[in-house]
Each structure stands twice: as C-alpha cells, then as structure tokens.
N, C-alpha and C. Protein backbone atom coordinates (compact mmCIF):
# COMPACT_ATOMS: atom_id res chain seq x y z
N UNK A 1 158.64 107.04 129.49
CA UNK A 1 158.11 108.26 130.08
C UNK A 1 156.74 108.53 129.45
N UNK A 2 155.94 108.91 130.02
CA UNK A 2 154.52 109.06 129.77
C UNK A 2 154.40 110.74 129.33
N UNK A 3 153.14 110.70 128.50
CA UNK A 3 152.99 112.28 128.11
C UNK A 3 152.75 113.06 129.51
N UNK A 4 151.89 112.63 130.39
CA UNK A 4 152.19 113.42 131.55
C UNK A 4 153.03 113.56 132.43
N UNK A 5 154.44 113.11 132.42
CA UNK A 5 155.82 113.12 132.97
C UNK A 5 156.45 114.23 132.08
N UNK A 6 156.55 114.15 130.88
CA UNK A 6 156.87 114.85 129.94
C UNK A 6 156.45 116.59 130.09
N UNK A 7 155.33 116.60 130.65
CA UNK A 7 154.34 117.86 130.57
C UNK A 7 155.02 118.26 131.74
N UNK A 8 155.12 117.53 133.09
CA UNK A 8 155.43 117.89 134.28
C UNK A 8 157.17 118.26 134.01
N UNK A 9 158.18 117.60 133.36
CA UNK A 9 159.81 117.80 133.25
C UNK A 9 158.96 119.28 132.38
N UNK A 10 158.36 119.41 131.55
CA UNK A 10 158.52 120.75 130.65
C UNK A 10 158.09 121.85 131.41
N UNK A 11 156.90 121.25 132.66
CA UNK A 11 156.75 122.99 133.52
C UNK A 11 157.71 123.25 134.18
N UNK A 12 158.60 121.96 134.84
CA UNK A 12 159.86 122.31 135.94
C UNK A 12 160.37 123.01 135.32
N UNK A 13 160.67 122.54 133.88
CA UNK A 13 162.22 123.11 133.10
C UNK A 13 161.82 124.66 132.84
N UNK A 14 160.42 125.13 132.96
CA UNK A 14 159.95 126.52 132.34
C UNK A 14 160.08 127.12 133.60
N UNK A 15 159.12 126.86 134.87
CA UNK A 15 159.99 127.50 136.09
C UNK A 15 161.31 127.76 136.47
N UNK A 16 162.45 126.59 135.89
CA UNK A 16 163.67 126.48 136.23
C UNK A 16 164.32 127.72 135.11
N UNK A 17 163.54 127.97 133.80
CA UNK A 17 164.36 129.11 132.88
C UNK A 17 163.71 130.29 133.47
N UNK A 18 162.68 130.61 134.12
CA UNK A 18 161.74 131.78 134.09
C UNK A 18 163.43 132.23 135.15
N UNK A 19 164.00 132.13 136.38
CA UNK A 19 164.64 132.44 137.40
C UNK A 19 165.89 133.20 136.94
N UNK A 20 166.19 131.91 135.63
CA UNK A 20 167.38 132.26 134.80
C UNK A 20 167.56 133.54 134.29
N UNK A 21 166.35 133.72 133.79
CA UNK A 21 166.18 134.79 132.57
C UNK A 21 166.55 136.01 133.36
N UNK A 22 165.69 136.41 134.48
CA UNK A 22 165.81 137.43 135.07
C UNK A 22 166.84 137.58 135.88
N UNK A 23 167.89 136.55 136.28
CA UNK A 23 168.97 136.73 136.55
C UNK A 23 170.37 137.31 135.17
N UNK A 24 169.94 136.60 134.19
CA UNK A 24 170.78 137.04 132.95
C UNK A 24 170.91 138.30 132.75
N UNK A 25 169.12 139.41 132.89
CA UNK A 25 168.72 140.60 132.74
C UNK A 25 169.62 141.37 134.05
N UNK A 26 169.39 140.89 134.77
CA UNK A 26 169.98 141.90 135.71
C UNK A 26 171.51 141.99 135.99
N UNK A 27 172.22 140.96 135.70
CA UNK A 27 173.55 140.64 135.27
C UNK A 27 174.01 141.75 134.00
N UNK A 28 172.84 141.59 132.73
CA UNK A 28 173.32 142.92 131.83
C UNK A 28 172.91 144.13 132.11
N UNK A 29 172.01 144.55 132.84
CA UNK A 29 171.80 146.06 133.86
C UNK A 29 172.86 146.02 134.52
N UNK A 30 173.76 145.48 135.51
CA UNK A 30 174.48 145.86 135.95
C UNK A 30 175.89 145.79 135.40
N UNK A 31 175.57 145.22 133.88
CA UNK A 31 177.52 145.43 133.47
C UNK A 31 177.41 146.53 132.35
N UNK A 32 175.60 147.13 132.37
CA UNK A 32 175.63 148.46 131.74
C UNK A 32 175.75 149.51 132.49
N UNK A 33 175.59 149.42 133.94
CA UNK A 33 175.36 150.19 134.74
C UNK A 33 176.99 150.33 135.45
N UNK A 34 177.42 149.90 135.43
CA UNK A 34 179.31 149.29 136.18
C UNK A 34 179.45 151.77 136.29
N UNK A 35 179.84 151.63 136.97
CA UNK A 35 179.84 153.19 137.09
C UNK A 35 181.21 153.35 136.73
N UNK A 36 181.30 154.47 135.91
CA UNK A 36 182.69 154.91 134.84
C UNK A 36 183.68 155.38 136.07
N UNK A 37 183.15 155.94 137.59
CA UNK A 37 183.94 156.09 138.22
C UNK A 37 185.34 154.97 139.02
N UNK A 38 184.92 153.96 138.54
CA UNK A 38 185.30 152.77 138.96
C UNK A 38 186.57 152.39 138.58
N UNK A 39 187.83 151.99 139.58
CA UNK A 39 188.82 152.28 139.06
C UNK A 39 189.37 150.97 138.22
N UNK A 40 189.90 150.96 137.01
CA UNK A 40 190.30 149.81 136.31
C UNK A 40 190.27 148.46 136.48
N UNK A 41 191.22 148.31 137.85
CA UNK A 41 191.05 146.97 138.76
C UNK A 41 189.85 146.48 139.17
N UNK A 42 188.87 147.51 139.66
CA UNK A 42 187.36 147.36 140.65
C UNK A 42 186.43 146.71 139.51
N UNK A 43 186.51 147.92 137.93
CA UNK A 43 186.01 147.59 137.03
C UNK A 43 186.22 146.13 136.62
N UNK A 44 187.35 145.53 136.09
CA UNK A 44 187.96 144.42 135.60
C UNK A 44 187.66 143.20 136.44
N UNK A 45 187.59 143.46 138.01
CA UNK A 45 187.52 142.39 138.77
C UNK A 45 185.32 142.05 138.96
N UNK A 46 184.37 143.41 138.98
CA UNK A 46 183.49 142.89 138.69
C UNK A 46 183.02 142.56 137.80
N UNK A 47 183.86 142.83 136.14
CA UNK A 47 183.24 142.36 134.94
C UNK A 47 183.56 140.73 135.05
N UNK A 48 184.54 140.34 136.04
CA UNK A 48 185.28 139.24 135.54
C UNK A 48 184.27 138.41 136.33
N UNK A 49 183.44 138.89 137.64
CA UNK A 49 181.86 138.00 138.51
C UNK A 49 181.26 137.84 137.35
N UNK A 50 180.59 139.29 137.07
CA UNK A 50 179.29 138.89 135.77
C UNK A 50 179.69 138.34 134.86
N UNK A 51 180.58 138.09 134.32
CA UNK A 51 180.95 136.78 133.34
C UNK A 51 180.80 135.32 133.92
N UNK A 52 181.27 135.59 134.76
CA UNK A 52 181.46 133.57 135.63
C UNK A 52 179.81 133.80 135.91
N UNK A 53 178.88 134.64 136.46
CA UNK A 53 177.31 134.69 136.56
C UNK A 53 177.22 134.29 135.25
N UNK A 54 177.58 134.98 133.98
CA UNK A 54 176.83 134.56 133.14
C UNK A 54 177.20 133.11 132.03
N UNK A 55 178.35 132.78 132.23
CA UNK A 55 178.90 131.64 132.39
C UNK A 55 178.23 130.37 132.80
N UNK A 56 177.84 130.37 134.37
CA UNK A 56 177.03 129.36 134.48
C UNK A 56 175.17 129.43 134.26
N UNK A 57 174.89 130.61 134.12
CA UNK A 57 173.23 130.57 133.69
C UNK A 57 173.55 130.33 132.55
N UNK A 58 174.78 129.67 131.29
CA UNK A 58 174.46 129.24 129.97
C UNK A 58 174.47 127.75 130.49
N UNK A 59 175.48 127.65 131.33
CA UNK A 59 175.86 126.00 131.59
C UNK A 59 174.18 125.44 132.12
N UNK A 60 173.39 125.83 132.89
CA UNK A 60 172.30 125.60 133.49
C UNK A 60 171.25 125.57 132.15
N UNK A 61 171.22 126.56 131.80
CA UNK A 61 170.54 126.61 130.68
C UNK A 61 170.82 125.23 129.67
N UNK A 62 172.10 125.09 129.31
CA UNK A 62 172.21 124.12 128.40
C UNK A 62 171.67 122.98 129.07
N UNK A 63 171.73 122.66 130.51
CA UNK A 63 171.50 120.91 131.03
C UNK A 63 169.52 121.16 130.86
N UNK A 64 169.40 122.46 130.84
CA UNK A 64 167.50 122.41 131.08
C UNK A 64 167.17 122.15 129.07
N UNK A 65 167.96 122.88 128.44
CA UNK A 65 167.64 122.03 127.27
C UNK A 65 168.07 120.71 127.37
N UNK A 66 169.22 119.92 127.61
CA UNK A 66 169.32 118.61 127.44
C UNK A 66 168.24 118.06 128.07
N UNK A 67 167.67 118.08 129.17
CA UNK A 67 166.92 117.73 129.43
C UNK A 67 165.36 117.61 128.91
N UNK A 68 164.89 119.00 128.06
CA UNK A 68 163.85 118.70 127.43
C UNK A 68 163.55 118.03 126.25
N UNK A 69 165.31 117.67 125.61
CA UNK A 69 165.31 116.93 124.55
C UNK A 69 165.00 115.42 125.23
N UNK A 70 166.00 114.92 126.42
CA UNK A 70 165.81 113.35 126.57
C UNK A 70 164.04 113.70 126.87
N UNK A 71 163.67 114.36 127.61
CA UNK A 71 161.98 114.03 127.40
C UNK A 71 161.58 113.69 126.65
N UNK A 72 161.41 114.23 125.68
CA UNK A 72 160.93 114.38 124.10
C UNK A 72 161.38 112.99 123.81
N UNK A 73 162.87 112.82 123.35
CA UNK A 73 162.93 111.29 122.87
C UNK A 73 162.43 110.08 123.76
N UNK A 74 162.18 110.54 125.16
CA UNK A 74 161.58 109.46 125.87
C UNK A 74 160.46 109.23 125.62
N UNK A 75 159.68 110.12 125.34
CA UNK A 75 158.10 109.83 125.21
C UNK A 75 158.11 109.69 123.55
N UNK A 76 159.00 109.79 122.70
CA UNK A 76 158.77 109.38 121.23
C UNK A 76 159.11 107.66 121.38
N UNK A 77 160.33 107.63 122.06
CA UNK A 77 160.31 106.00 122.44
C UNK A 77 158.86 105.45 122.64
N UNK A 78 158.62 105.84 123.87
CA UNK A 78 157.44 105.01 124.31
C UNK A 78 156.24 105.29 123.06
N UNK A 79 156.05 105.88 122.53
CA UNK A 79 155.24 105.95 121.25
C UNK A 79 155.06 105.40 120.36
N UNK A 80 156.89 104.93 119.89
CA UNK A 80 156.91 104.19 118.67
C UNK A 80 156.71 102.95 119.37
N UNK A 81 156.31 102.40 120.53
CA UNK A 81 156.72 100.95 120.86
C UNK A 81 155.16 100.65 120.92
C-alpha cells in the first residue's frame, strides 16, 4: 500500500466516523430525553433500540479502527522493504 492509499483509507475512515459520531450523540439526547411519562414497557422496549443503535456504531467503529491499523502496517511493510 502506498502513502497515498493510506491517506485516501484515512479520509474514508474519517468521513465514515464523522456520521457515527453524530449518530452516537443523538442516540444519547434521546435516551436523556426518553419522557418520564412513558410507561415501563414503552420505556424498556426503546432503551432496549438505543442500545442495539449503540451496539453496532461500536461494532462499526471497531472494523474503521481495524482498518486504520492494517493501513498503517501496510504502508510500514512497504517501507521496511
């Protein structure tokens, strides 16, 4: 992998977290916001969405770091060679 492949996987991966982030944020606005009128079940069953939401923006998150690590060791490969 070349330093400019590397540069290009690191802007995808920064566009691909910028989407995340503000989905995470608004996921915790709305499990601060969950209205107290809400009856136990209603409550319990949308805390139990914003968890599985926030569930997979870690899983996503984790493959956009794996991914900026194999970059990194790809272009240290091609470096040391």
């Amino acid at each position: 992998m070349t330093v400019q492949a590397e540069s290009k996987v690191t802007e995808c991966l920064h566009e691909l977290r910028q989407p995340l982030n503000v989905i995470g944020l608004a996921t915790g606005n709305l499990r601060s916001a969950l209205c107290p009128g809400l009856g136990r079940e209603q409550a319990d069953y949308l805390t139990a969405k914003l968890d599985r939401i926030d569930e997979q923006l870690a899983r996503v998150a984790s493959l956009a770091d794996q991914m900026a690590e194999a970059a990194a060791e790809a272009v240290a490969a091609v470096r040391s060679v």
